[in-house]
Each structure stands twice: as structure tokens, then as C-alpha cells.
PDB file of N, CA and C in Angstrom:
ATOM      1  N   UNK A   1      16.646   2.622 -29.191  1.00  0.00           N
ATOM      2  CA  UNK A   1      16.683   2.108 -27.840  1.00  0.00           C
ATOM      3  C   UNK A   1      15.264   2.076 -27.273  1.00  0.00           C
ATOM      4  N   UNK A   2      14.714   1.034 -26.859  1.00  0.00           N
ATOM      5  CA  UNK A   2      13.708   1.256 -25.892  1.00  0.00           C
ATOM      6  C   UNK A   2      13.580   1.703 -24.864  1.00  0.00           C
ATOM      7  N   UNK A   3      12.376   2.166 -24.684  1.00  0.00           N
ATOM      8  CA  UNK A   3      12.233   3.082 -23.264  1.00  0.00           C
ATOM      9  C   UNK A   3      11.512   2.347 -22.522  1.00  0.00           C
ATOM     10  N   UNK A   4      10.750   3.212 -21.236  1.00  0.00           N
ATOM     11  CA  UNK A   4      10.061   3.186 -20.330  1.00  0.00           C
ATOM     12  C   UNK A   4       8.756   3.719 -20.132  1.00  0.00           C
ATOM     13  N   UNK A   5       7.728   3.408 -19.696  1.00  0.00           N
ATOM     14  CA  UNK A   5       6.868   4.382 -18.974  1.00  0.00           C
ATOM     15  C   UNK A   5       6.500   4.260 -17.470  1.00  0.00           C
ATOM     16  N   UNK A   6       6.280   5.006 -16.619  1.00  0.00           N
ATOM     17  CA  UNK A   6       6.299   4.688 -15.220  1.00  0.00           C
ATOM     18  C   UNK A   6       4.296   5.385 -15.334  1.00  0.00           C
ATOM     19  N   UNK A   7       3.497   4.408 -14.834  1.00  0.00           N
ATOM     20  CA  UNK A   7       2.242   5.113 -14.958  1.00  0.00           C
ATOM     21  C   UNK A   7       1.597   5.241 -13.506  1.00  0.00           C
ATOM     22  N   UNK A   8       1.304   6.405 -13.121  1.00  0.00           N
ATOM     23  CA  UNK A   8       0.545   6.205 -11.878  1.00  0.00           C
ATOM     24  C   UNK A   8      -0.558   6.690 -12.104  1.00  0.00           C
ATOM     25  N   UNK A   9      -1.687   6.020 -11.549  1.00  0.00           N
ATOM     26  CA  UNK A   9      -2.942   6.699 -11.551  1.00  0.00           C
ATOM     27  C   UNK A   9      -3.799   6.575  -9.996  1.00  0.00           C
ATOM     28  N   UNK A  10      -4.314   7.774  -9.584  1.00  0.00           N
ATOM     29  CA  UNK A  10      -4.665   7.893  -8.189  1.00  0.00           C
ATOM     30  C   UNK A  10      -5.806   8.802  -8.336  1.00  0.00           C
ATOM     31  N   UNK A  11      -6.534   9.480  -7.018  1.00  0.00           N
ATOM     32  CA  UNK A  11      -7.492  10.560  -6.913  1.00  0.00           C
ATOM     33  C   UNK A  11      -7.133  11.325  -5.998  1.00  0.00           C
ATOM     34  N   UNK A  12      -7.211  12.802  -6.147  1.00  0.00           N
ATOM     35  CA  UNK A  12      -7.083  13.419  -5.081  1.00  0.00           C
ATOM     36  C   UNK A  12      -7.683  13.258  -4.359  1.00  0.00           C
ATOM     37  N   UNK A  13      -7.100  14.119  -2.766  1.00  0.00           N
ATOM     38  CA  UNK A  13      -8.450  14.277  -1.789  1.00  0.00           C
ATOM     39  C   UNK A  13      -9.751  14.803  -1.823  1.00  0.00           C
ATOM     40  N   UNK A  14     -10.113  14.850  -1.400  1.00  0.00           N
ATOM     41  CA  UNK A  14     -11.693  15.441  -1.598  1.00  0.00           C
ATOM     42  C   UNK A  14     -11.619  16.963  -1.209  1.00  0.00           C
ATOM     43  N   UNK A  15     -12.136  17.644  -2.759  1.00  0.00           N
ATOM     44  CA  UNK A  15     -12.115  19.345  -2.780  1.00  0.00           C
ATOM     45  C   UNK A  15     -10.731  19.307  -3.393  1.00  0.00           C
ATOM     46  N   UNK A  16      -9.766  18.780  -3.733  1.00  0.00           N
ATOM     47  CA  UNK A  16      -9.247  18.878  -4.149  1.00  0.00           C
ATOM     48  C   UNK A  16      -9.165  19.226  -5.609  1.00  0.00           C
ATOM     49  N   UNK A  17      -8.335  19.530  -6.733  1.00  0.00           N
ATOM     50  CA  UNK A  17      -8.266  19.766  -8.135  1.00  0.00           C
ATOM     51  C   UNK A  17      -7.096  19.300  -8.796  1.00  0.00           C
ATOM     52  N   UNK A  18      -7.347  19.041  -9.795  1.00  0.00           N
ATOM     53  CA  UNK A  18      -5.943  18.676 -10.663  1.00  0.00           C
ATOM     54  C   UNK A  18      -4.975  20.080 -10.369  1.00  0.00           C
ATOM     55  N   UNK A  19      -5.563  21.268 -10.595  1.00  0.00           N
ATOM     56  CA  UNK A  19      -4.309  22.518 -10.406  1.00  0.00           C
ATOM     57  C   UNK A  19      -3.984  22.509  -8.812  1.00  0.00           C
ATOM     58  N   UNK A  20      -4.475  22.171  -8.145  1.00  0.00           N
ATOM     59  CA  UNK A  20      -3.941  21.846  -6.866  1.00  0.00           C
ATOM     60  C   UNK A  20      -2.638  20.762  -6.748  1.00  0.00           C
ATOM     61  N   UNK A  21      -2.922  19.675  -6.954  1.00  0.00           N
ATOM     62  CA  UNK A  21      -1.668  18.700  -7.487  1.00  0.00           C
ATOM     63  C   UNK A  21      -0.027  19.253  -8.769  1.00  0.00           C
ATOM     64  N   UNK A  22      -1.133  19.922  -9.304  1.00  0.00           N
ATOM     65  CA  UNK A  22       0.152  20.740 -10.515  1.00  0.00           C
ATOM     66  C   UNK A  22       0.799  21.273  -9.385  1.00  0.00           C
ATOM     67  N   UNK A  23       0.023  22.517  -8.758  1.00  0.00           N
ATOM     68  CA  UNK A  23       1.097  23.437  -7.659  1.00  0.00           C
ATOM     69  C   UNK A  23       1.805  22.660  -6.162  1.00  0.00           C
ATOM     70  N   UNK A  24       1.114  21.419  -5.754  1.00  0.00           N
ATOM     71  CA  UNK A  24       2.234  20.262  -5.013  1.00  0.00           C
ATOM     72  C   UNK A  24       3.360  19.861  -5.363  1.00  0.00           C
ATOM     73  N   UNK A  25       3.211  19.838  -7.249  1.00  0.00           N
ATOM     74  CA  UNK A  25       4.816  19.138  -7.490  1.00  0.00           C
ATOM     75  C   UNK A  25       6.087  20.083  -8.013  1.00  0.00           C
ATOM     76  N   UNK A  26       5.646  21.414  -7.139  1.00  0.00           N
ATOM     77  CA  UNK A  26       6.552  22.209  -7.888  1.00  0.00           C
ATOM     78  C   UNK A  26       8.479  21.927  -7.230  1.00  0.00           C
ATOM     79  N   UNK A  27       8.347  20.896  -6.611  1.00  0.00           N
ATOM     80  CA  UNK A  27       9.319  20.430  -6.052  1.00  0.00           C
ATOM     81  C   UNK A  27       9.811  19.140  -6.548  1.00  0.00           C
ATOM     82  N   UNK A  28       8.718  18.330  -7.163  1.00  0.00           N
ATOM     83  CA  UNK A  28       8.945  17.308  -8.269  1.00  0.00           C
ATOM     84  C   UNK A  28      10.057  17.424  -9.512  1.00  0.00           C
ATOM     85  N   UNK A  29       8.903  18.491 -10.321  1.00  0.00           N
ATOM     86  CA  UNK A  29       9.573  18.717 -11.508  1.00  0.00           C
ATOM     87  C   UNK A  29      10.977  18.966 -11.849  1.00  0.00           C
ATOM     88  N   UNK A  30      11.523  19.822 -10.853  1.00  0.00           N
ATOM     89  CA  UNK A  30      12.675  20.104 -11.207  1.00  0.00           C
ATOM     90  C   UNK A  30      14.006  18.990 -10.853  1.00  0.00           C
ATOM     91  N   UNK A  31      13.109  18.024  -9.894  1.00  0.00           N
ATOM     92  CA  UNK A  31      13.788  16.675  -9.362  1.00  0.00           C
ATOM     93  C   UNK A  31      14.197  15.920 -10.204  1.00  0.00           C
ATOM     94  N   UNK A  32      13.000  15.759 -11.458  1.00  0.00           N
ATOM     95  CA  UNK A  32      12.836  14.618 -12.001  1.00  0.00           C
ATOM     96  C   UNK A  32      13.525  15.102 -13.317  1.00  0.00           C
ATOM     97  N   UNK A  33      13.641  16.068 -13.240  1.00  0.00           N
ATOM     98  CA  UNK A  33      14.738  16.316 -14.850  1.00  0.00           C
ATOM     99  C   UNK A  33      16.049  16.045 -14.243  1.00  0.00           C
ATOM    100  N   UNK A  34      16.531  16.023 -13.058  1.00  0.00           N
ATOM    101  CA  UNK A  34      17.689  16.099 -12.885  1.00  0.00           C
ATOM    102  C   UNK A  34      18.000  14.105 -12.658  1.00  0.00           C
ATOM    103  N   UNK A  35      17.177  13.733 -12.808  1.00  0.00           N
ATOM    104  CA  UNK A  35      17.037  12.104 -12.775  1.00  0.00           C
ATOM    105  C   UNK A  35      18.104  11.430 -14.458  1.00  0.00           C
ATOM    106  N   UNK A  36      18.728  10.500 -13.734  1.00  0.00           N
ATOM    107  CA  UNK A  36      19.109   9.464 -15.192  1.00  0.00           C
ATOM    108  C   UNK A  36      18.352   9.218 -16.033  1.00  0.00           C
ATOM    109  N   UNK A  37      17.862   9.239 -17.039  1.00  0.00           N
ATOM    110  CA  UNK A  37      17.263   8.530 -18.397  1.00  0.00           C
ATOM    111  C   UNK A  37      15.783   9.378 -18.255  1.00  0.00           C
ATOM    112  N   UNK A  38      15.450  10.432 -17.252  1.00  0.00           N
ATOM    113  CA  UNK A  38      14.444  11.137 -17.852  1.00  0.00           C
ATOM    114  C   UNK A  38      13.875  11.700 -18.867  1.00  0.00           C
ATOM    115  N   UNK A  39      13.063  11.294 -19.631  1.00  0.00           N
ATOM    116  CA  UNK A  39      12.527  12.328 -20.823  1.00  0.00           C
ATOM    117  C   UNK A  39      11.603  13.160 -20.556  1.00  0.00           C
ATOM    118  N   UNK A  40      10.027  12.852 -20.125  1.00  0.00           N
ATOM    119  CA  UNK A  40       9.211  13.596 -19.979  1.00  0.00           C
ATOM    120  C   UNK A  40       8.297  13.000 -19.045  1.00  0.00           C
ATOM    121  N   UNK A  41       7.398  14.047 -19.005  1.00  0.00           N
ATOM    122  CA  UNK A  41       6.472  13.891 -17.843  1.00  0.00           C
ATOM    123  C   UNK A  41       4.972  14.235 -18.531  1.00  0.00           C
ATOM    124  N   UNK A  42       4.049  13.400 -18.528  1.00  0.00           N
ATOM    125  CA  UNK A  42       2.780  13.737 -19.265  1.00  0.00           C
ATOM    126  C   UNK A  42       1.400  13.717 -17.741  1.00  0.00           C
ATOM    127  N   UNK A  43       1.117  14.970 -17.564  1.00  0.00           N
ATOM    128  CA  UNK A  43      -0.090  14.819 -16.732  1.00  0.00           C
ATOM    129  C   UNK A  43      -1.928  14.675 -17.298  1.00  0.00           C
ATOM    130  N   UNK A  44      -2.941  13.579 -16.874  1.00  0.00           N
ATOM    131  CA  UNK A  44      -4.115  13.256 -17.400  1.00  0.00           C
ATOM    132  C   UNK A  44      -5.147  13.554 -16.549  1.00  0.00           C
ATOM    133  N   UNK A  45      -5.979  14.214 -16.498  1.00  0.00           N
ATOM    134  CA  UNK A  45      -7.340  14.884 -15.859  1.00  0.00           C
ATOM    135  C   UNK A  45      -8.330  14.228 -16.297  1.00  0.00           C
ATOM    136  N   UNK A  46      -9.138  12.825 -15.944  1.00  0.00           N
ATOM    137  CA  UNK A  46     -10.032  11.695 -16.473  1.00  0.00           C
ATOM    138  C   UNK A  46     -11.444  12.889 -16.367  1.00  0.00           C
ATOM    139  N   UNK A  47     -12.241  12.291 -16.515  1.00  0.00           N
ATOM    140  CA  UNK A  47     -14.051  12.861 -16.173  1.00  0.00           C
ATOM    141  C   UNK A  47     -14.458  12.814 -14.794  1.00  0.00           C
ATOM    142  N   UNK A  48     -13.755  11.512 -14.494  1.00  0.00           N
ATOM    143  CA  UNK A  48     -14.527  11.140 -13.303  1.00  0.00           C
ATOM    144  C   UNK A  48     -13.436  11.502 -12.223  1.00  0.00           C
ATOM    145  N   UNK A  49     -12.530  12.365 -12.362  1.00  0.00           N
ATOM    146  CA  UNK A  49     -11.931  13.268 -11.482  1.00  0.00           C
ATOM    147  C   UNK A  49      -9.879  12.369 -11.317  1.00  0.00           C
ATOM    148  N   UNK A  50      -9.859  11.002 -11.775  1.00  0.00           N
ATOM    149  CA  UNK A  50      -8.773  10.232 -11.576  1.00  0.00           C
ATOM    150  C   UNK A  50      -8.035  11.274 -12.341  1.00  0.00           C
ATOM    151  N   UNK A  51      -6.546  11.159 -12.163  1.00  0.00           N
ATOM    152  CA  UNK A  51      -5.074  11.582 -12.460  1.00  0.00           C
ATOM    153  C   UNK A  51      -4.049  10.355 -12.520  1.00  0.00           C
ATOM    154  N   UNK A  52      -4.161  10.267 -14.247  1.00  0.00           N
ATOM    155  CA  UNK A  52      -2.912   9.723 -14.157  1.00  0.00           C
ATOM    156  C   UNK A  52      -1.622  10.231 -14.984  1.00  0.00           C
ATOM    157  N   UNK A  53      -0.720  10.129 -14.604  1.00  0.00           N
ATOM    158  CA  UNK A  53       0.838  10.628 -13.910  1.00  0.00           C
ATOM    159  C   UNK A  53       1.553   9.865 -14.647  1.00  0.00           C
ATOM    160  N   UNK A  54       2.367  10.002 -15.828  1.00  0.00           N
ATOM    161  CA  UNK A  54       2.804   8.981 -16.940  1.00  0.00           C
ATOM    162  C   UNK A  54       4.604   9.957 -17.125  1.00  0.00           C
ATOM    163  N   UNK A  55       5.467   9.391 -16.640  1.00  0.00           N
ATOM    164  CA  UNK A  55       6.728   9.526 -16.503  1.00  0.00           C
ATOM    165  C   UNK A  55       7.322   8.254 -17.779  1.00  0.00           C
ATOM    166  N   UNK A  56       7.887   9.389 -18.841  1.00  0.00           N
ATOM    167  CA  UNK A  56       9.000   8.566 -19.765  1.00  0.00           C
ATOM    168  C   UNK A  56      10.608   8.489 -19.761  1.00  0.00           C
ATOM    169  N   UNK A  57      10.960   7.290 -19.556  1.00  0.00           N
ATOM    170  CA  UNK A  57      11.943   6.599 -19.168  1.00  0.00           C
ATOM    171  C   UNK A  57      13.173   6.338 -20.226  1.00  0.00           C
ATOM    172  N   UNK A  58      14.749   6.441 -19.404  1.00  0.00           N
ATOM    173  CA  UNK A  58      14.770   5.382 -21.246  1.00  0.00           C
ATOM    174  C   UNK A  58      15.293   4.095 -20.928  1.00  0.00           C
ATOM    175  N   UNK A  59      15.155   4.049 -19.281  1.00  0.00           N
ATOM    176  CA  UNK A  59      14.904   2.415 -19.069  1.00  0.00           C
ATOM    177  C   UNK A  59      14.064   1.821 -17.838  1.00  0.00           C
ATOM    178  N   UNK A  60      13.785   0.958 -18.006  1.00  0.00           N
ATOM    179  CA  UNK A  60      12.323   0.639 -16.619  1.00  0.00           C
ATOM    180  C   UNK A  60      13.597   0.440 -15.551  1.00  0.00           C
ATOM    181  N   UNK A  61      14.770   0.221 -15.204  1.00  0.00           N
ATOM    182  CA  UNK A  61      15.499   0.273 -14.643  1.00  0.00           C
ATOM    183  C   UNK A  61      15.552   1.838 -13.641  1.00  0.00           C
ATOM    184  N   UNK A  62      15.999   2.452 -14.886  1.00  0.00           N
ATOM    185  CA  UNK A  62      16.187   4.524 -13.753  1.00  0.00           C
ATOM    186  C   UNK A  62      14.385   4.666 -13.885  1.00  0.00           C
ATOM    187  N   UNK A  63      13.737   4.184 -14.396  1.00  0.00           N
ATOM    188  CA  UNK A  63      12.123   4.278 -13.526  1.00  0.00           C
ATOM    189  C   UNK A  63      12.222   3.570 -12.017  1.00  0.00           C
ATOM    190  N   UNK A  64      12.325   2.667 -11.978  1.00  0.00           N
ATOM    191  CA  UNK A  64      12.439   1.534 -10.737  1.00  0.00           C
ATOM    192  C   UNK A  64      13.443   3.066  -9.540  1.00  0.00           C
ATOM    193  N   UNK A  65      14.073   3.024 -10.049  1.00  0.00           N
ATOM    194  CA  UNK A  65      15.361   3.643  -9.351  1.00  0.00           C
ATOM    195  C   UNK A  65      15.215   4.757  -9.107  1.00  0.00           C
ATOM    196  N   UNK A  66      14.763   5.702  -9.906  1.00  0.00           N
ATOM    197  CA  UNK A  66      13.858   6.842  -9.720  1.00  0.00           C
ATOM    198  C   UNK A  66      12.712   7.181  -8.830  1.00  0.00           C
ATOM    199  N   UNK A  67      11.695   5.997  -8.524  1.00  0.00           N
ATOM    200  CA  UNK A  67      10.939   6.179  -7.948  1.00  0.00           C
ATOM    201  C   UNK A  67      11.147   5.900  -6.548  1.00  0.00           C
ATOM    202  N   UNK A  68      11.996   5.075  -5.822  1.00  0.00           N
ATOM    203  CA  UNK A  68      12.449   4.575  -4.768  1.00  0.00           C
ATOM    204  C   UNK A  68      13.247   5.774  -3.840  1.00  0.00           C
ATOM    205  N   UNK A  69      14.035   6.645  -4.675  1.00  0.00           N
ATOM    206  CA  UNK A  69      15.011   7.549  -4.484  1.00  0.00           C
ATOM    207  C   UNK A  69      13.635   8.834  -4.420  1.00  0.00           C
ATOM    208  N   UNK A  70      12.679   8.774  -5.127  1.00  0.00           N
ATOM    209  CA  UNK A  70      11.597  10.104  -5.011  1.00  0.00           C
ATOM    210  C   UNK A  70      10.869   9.920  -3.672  1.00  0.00           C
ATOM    211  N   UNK A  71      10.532   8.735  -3.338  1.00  0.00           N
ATOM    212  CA  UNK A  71       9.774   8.293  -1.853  1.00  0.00           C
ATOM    213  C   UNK A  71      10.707   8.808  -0.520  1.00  0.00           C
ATOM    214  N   UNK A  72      12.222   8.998  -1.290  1.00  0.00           N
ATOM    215  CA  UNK A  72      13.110   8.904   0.118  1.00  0.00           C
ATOM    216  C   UNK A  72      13.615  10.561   0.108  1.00  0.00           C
ATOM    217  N   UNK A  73      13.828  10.915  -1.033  1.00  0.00           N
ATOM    218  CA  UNK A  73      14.534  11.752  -1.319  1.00  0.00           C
ATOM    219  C   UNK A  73      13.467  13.647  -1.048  1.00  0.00           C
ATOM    220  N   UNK A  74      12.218  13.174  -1.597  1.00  0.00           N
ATOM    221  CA  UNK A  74      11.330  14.292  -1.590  1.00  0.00           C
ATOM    222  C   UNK A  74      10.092  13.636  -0.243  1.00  0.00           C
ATOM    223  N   UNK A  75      10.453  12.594   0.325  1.00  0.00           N
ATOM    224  CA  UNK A  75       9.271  12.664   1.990  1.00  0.00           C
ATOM    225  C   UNK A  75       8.468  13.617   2.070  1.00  0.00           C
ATOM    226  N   UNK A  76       9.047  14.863   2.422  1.00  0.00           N
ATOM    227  CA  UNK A  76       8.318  15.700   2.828  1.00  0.00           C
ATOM    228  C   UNK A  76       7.723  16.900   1.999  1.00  0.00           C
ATOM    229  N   UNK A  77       7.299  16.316   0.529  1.00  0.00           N
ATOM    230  CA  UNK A  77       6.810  16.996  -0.559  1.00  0.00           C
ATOM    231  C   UNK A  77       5.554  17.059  -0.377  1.00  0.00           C
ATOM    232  N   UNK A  78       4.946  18.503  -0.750  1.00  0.00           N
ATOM    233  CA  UNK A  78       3.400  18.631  -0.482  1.00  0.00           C
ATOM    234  C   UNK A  78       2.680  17.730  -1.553  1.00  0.00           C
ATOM    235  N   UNK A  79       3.379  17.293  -2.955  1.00  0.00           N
ATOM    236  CA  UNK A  79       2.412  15.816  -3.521  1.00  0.00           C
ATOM    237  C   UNK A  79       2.123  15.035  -2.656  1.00  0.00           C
ATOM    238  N   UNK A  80       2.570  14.301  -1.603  1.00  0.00           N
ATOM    239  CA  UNK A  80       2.336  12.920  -1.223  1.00  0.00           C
ATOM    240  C   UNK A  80       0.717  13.795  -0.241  1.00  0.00           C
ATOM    241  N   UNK A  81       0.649  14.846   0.442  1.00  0.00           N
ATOM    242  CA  UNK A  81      -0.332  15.015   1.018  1.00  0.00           C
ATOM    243  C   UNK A  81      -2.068  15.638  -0.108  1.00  0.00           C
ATOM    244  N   UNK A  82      -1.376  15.430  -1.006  1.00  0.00           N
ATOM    245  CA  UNK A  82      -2.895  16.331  -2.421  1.00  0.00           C
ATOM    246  C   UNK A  82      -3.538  14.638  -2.749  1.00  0.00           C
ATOM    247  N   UNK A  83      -2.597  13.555  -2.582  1.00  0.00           N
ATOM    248  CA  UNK A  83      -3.023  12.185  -3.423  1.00  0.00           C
ATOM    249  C   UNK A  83      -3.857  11.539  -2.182  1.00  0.00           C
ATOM    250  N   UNK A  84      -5.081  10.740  -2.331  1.00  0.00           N
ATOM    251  CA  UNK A  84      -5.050  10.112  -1.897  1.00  0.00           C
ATOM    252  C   UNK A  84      -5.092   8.563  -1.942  1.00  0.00           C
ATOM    253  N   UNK A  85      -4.094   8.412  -1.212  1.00  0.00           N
ATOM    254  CA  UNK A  85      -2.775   7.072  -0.794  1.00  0.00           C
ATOM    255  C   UNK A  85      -3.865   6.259  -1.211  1.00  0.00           C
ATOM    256  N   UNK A  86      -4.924   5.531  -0.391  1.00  0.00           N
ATOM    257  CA  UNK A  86      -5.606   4.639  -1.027  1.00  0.00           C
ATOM    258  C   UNK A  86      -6.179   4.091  -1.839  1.00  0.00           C
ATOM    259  N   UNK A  87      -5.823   4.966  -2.988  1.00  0.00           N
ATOM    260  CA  UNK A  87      -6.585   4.987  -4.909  1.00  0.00           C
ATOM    261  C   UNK A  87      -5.107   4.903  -5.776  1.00  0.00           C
ATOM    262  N   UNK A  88      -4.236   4.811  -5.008  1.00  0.00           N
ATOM    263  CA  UNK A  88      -2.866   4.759  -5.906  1.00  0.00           C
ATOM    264  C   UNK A  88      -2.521   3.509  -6.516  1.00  0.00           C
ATOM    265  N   UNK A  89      -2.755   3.474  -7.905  1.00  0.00           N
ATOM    266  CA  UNK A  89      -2.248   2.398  -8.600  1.00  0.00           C
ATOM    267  C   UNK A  89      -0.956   2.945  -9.352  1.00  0.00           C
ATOM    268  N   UNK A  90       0.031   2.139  -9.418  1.00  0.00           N
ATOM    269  CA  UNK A  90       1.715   2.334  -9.663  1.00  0.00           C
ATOM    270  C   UNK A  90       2.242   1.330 -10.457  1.00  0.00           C
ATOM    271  N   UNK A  91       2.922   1.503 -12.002  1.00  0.00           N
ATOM    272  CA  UNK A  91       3.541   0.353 -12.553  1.00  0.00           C
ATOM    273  C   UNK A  91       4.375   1.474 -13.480  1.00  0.00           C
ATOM    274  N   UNK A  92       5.753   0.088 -14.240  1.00  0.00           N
ATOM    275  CA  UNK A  92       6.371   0.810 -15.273  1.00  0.00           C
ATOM    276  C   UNK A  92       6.167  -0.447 -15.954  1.00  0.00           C
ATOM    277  N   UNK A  93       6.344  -0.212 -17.235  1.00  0.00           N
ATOM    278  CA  UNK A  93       6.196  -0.822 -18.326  1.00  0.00           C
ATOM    279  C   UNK A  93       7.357  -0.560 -19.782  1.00  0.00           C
ATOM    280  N   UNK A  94       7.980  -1.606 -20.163  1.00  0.00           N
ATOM    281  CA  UNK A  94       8.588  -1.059 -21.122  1.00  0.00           C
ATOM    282  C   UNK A  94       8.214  -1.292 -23.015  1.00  0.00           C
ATOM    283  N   UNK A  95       8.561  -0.045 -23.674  1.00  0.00           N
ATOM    284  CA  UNK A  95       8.049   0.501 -24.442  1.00  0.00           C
ATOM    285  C   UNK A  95       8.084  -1.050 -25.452  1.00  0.00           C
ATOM    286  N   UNK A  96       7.702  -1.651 -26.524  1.00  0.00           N
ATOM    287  CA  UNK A  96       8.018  -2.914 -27.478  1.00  0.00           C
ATOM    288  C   UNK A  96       7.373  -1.722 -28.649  1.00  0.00           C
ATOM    289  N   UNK A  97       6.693  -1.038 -28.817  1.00  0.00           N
ATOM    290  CA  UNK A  97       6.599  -0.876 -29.852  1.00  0.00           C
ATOM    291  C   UNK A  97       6.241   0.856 -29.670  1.00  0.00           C
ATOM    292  N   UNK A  98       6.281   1.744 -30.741  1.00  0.00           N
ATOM    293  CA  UNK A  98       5.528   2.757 -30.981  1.00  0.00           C
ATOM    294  C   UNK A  98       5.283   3.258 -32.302  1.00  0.00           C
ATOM    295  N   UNK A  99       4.433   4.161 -32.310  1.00  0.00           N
ATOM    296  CA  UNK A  99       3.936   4.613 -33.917  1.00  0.00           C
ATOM    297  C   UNK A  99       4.782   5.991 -33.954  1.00  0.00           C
ATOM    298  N   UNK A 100       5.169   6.813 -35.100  1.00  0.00           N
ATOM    299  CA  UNK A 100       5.295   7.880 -35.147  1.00  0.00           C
ATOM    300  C   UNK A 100       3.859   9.046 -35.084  1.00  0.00           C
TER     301      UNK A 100
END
């Protein structure tokens, strides 16, 4: 079956840290396992300080659906205040191929 990936990539605020964002989503994680077609969650710490946020799917569908329901459902999660909003790039993509 093909999957999903949901990729976000953003920057924190300023002074901020990637372990700062880890300890924001401690209200995430346990959300997002309880989600339809969740598999995993992969977090990325670039050089130049970006985070991107790579959620696997097992359809771009419960990605789509997932993420709509996380905006409404977790509002008042300390993630949305660690990111900042104006560096947020957001897509899902579905899987055509992979290697072992």
C-alpha cells in the first residue's frame, strides 16, 4: 500500500532550540498516535537552525485530515507559540516509490 508524508519545515523563534520545540509537543505526540493511518513521526535539526517535521501517513488523505483536526483540536498547544508562523512551509506528498 502506499503511503504518505506530511513535511513541514519552519524556524523557531528567536533564542529558541530544537529541545525547546521537542518539550512544546508533548501534547502532540500522544495526539498523533491516536490519529487514523499514523505511522511515525521523524524530527530534523538543519545547520542553519530550520526544523523540519516529517509525519508518515498511510494515506495523504488521514494526512490532509489529520492536520485540519490538529489546528482545531490542539489551538491552544504550546507548539504553535515555539514556531515561527512566518517561515512555515507545509505539504504532503504521496509515497511512488521507496528503497529498502
Amino acid at each position: 500500500m502506499a503511503h504518505a508524508i506530511e513535511i513541514t519545515s519552519f524556524r523557531l523563534k528567536d533564542g529558541l532550540v530544537a529541545q525547546d520545540f521537542l518539550a512544546a509537543n508533548a501534547d502532540v505526540e500522544p495526539w498523533l498516535r491516536r490519529q487514523p493511518g499514523f505511522r511515525s513521526r521523524i524530527m530534523v535539526e538543519h545547520e542553519d537552525g530550520t526544523i523540519t517535521d516529517m509525519v508518515i501517513w498511510d494515506t495523504a488523505r488521514q494526512a490532509s485530515d489529520s492536520a485540519s483536526r490538529l489546528m482545531r483540536e490542539l489551538a491552544d498547544s504550546p507548539v504553535h507559540e515555539v514556531i515561527d508562523q512566518t517561515t512555515v512551509s507545509w505539504t504532503i506528498g504521496t509515497v511512488f516509490h521507496q528503497s529498502p
